[in-house]
PDB file of N, CA and C in Angstrom:
ATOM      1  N   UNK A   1     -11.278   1.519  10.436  1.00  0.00           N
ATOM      2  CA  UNK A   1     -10.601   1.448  11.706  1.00  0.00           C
ATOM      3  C   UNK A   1      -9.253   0.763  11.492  1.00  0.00           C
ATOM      4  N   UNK A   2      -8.376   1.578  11.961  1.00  0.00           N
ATOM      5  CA  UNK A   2      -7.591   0.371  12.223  1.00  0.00           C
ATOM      6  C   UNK A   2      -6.659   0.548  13.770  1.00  0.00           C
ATOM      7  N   UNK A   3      -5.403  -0.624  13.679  1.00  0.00           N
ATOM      8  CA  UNK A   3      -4.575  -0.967  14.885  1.00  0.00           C
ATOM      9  C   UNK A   3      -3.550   0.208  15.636  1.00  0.00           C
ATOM     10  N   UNK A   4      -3.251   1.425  14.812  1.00  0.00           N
ATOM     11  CA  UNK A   4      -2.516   1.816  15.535  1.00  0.00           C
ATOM     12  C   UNK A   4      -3.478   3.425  15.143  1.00  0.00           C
ATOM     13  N   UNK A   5      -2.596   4.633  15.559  1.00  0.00           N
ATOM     14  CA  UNK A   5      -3.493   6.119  15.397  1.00  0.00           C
ATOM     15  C   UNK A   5      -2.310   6.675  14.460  1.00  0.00           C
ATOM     16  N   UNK A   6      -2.789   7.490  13.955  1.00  0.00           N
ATOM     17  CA  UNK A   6      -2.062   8.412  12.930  1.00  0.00           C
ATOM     18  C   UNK A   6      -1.778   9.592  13.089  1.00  0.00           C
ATOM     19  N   UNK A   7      -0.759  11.043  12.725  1.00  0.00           N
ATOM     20  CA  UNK A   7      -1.313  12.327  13.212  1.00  0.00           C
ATOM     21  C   UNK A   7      -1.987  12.804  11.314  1.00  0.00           C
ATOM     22  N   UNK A   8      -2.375  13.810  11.711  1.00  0.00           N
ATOM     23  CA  UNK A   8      -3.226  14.430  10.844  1.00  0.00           C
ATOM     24  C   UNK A   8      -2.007  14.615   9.732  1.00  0.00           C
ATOM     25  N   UNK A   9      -0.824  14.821   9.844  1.00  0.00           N
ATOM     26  CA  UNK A   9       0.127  14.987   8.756  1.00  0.00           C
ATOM     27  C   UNK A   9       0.173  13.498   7.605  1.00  0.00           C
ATOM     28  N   UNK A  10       0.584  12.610   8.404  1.00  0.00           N
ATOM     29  CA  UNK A  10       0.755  10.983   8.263  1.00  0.00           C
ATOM     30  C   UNK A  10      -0.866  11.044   7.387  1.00  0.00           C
ATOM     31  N   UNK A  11      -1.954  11.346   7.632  1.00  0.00           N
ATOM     32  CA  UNK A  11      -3.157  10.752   7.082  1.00  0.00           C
ATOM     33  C   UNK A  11      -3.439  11.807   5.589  1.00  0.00           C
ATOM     34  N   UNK A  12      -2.685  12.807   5.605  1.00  0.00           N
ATOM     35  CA  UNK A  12      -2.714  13.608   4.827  1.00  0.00           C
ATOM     36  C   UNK A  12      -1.609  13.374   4.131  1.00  0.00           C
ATOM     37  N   UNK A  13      -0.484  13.071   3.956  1.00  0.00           N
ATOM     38  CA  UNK A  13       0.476  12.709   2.825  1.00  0.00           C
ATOM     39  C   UNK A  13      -0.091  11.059   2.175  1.00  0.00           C
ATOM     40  N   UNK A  14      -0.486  10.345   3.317  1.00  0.00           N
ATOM     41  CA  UNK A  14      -0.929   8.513   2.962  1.00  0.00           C
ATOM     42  C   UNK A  14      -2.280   9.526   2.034  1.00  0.00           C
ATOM     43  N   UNK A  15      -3.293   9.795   1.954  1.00  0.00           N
ATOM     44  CA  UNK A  15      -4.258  10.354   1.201  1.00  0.00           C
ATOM     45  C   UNK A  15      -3.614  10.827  -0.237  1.00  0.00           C
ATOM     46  N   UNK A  16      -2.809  11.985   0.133  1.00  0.00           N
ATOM     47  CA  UNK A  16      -2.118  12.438  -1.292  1.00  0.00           C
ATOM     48  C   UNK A  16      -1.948  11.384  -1.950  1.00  0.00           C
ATOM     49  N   UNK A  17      -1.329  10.765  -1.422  1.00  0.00           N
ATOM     50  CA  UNK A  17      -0.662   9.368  -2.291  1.00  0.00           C
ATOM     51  C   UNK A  17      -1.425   8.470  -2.969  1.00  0.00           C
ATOM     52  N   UNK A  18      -2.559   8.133  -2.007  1.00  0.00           N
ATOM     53  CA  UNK A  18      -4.100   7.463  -2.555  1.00  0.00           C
ATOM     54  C   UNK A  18      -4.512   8.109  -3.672  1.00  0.00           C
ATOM     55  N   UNK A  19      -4.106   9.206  -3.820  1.00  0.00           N
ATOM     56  CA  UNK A  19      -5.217  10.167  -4.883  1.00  0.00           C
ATOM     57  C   UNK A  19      -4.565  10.453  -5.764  1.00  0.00           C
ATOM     58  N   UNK A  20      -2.617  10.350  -5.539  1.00  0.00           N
ATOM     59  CA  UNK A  20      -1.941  10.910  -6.682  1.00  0.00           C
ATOM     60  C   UNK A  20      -2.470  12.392  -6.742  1.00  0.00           C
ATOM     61  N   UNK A  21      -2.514  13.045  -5.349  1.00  0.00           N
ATOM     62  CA  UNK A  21      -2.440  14.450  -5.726  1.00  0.00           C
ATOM     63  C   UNK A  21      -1.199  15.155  -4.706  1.00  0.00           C
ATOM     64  N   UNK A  22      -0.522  16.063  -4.578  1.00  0.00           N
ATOM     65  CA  UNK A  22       0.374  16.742  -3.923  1.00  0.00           C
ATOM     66  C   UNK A  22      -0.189  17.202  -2.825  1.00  0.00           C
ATOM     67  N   UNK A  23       0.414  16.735  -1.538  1.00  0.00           N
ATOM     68  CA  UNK A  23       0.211  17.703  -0.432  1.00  0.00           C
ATOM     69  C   UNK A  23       0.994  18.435   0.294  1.00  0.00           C
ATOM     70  N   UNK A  24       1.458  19.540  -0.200  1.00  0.00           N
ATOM     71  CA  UNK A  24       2.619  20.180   0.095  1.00  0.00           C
ATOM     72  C   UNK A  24       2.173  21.438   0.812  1.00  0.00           C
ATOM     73  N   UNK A  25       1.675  22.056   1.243  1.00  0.00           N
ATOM     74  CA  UNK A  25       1.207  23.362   1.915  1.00  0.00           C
ATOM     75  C   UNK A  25       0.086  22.904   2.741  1.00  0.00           C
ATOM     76  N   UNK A  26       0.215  22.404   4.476  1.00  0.00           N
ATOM     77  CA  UNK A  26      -1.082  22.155   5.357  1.00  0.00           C
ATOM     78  C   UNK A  26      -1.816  23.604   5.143  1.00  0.00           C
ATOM     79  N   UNK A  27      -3.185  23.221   5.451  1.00  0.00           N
ATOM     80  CA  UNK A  27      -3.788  24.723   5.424  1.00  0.00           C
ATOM     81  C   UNK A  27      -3.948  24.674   7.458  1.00  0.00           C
ATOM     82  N   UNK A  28      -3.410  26.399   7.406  1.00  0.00           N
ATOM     83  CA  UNK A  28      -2.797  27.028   8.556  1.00  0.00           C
ATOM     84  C   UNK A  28      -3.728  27.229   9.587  1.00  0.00           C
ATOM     85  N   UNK A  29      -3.994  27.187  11.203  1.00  0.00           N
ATOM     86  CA  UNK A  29      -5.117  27.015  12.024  1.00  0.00           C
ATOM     87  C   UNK A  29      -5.671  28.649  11.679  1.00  0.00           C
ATOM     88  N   UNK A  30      -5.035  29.316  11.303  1.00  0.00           N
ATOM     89  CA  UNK A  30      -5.777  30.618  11.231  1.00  0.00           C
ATOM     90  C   UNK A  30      -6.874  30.497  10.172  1.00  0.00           C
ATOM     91  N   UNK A  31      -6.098  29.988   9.236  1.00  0.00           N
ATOM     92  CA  UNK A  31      -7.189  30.123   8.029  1.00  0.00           C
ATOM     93  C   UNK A  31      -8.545  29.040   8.341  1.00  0.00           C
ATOM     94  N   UNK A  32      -8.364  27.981   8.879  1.00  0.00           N
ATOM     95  CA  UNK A  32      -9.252  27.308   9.156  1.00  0.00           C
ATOM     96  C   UNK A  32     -10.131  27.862  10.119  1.00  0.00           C
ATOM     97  N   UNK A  33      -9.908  28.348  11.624  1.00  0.00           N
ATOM     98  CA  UNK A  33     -10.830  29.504  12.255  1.00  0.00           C
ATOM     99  C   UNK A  33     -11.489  30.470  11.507  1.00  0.00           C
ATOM    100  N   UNK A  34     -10.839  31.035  10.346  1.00  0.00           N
ATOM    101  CA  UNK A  34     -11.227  32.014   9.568  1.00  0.00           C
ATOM    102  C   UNK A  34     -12.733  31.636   9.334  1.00  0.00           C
ATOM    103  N   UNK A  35     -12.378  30.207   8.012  1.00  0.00           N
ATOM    104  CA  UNK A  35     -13.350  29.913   7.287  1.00  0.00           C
ATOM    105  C   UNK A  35     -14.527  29.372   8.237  1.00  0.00           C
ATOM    106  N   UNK A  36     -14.557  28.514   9.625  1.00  0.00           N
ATOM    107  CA  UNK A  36     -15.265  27.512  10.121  1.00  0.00           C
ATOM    108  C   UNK A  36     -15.959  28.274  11.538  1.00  0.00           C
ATOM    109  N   UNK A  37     -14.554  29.560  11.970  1.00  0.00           N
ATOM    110  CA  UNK A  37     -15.154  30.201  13.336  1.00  0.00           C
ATOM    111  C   UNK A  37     -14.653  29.093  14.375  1.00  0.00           C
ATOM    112  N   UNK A  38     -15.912  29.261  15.964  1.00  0.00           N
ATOM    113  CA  UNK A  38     -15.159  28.636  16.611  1.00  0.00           C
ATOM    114  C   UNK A  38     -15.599  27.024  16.549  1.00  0.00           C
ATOM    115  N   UNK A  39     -16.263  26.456  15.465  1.00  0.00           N
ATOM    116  CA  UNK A  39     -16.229  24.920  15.047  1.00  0.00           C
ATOM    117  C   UNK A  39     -14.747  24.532  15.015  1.00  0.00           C
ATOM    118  N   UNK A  40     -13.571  25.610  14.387  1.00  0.00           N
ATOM    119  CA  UNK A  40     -12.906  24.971  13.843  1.00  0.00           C
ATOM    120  C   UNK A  40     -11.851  24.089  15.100  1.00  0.00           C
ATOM    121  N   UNK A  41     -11.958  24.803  16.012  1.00  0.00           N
ATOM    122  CA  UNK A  41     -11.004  24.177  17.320  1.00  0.00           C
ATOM    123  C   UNK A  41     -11.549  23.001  17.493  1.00  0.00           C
ATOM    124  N   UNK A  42     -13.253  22.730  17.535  1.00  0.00           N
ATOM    125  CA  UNK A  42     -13.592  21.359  18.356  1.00  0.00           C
ATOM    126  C   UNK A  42     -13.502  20.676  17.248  1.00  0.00           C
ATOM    127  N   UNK A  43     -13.930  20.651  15.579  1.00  0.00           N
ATOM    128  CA  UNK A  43     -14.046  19.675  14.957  1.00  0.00           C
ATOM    129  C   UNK A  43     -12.751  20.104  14.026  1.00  0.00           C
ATOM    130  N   UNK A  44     -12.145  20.611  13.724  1.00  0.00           N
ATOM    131  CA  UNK A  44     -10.703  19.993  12.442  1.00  0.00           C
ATOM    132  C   UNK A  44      -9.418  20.169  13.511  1.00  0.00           C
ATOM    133  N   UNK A  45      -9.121  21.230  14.741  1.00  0.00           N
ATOM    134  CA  UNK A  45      -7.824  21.288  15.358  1.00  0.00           C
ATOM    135  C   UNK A  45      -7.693  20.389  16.316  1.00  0.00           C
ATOM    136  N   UNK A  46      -8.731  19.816  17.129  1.00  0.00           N
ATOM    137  CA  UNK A  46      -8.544  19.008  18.219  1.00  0.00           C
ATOM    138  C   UNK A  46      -7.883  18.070  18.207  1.00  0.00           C
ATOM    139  N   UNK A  47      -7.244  17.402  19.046  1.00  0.00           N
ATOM    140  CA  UNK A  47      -6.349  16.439  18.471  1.00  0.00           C
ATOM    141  C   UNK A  47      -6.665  15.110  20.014  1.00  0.00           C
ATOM    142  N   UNK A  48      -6.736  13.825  19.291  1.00  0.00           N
ATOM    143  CA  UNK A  48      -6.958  12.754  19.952  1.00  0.00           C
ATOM    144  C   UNK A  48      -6.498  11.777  19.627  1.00  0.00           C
ATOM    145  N   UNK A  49      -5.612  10.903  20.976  1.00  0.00           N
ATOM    146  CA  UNK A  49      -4.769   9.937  20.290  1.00  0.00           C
ATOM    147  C   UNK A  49      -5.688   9.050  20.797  1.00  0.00           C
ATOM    148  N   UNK A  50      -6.239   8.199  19.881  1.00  0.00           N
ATOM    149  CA  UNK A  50      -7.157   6.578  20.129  1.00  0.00           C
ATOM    150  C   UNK A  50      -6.968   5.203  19.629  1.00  0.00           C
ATOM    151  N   UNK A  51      -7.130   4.538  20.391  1.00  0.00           N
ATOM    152  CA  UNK A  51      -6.281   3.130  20.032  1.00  0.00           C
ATOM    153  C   UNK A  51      -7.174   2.528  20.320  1.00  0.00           C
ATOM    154  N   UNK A  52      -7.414   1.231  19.639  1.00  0.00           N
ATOM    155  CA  UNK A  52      -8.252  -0.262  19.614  1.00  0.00           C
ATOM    156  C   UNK A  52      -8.168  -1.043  20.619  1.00  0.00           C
ATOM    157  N   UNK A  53      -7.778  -0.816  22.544  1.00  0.00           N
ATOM    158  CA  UNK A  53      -6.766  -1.435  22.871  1.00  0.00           C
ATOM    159  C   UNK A  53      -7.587  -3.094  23.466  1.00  0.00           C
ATOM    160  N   UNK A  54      -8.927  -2.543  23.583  1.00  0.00           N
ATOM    161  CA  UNK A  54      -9.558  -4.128  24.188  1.00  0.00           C
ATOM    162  C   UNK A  54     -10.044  -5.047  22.476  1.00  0.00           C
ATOM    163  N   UNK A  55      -9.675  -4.447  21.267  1.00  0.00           N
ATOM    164  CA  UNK A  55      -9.909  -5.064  20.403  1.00  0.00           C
ATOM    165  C   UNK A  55      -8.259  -5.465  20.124  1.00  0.00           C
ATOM    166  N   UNK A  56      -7.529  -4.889  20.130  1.00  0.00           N
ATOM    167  CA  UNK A  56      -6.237  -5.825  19.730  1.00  0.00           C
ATOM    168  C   UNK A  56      -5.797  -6.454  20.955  1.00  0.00           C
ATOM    169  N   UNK A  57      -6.198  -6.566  22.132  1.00  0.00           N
ATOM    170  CA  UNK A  57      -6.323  -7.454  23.210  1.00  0.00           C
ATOM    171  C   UNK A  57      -6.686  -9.019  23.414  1.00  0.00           C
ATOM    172  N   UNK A  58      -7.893  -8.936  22.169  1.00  0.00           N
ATOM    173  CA  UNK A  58      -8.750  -9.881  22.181  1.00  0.00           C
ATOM    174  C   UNK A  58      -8.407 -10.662  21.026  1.00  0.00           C
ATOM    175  N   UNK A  59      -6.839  -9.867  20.268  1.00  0.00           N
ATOM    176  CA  UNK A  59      -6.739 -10.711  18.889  1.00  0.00           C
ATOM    177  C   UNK A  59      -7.213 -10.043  17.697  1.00  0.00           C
ATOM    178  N   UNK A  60      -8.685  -9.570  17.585  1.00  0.00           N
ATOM    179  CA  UNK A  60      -8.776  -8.893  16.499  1.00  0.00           C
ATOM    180  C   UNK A  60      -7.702  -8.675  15.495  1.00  0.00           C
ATOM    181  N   UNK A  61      -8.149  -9.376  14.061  1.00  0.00           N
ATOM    182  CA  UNK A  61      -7.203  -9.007  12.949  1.00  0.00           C
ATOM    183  C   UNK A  61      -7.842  -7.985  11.656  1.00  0.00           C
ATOM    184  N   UNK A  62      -7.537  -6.960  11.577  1.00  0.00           N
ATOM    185  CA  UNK A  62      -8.283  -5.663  10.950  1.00  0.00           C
ATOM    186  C   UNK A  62      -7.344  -6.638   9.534  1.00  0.00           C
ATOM    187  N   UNK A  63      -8.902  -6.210   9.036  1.00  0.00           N
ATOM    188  CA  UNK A  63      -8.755  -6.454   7.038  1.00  0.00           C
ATOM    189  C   UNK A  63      -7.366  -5.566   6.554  1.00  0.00           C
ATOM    190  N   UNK A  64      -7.727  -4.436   6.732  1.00  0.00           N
ATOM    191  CA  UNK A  64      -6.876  -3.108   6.564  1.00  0.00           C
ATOM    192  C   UNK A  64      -5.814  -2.891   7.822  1.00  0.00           C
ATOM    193  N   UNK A  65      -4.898  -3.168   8.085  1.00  0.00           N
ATOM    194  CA  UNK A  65      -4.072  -2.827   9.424  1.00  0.00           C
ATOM    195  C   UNK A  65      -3.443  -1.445   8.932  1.00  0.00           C
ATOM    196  N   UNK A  66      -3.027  -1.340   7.849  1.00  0.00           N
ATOM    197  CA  UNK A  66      -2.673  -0.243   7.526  1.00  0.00           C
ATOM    198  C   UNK A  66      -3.149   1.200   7.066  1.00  0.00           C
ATOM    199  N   UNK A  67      -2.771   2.225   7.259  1.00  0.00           N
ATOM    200  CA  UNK A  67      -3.665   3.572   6.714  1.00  0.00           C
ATOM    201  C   UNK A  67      -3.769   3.075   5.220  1.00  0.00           C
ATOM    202  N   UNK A  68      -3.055   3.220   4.362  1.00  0.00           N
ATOM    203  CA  UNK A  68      -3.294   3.401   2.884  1.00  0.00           C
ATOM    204  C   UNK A  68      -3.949   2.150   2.330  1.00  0.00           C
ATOM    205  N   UNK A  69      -3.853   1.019   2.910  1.00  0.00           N
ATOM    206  CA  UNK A  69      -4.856   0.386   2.750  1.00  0.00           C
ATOM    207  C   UNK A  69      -6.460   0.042   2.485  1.00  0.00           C
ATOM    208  N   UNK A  70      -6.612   0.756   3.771  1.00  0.00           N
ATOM    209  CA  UNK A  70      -7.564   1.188   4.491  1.00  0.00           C
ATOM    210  C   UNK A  70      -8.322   1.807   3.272  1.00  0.00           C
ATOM    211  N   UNK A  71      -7.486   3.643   2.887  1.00  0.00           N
ATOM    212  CA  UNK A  71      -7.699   4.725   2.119  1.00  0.00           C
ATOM    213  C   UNK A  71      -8.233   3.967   1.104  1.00  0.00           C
ATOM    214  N   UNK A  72      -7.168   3.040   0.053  1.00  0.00           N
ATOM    215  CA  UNK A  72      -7.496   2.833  -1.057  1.00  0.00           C
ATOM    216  C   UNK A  72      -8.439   1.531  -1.171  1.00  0.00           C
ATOM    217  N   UNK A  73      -8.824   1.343  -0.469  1.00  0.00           N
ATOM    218  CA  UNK A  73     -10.182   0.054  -0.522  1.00  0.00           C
ATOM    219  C   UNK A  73     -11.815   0.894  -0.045  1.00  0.00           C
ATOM    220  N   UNK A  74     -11.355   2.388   0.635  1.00  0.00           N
ATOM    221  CA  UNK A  74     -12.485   2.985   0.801  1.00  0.00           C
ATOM    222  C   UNK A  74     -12.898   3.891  -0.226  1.00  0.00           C
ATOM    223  N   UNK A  75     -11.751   4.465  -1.005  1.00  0.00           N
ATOM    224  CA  UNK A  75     -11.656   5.073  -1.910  1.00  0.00           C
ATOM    225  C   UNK A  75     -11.665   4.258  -3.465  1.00  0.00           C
ATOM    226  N   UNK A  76     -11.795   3.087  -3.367  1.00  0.00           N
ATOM    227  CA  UNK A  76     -11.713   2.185  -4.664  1.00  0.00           C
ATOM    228  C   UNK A  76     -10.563   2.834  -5.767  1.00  0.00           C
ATOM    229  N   UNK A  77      -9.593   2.635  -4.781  1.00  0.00           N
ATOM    230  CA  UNK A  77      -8.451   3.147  -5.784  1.00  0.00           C
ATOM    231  C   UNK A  77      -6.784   1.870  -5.767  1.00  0.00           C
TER     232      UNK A  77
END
């Protein structure tokens, strides 16, 4: 978890980076309907902006505040 939301681009280049692999070509909503049908709208296209807001209200200090942080302590990298 953390303090602020990300879009799916932002969590996908911070990842590349975690992994030291290239993310240069998103894969396209067609192809994803293709492969998934109509899963793919509710679970990979949907899009939701969510925020911590009664936990950073209350002070809460996240270990990880940051995405790549986050990535590379979940990813042991």
């Amino acid at each position: 978890m953390a303090p602020h939301a990300v879009t799916n681009q932002e969590f996908t280049k911070t990842l590349g980076k975690v992994l030291g692999r290239p993310t240069v070509v998103p894969l396209p909503a067609f192809a994803t309907r293709l492969m998934f049908g109509e899963m793919a709208d509710e679970l990979l296209l949907a899009s939701a902006r969510v925020q911590p807001a009664k936990l950073l209200a209350s002070g809460y200090r996240f270990r990880y505040p940051e995405l790549e942080g986050t990535l590379r302590h979940l990813l042991a990298r």
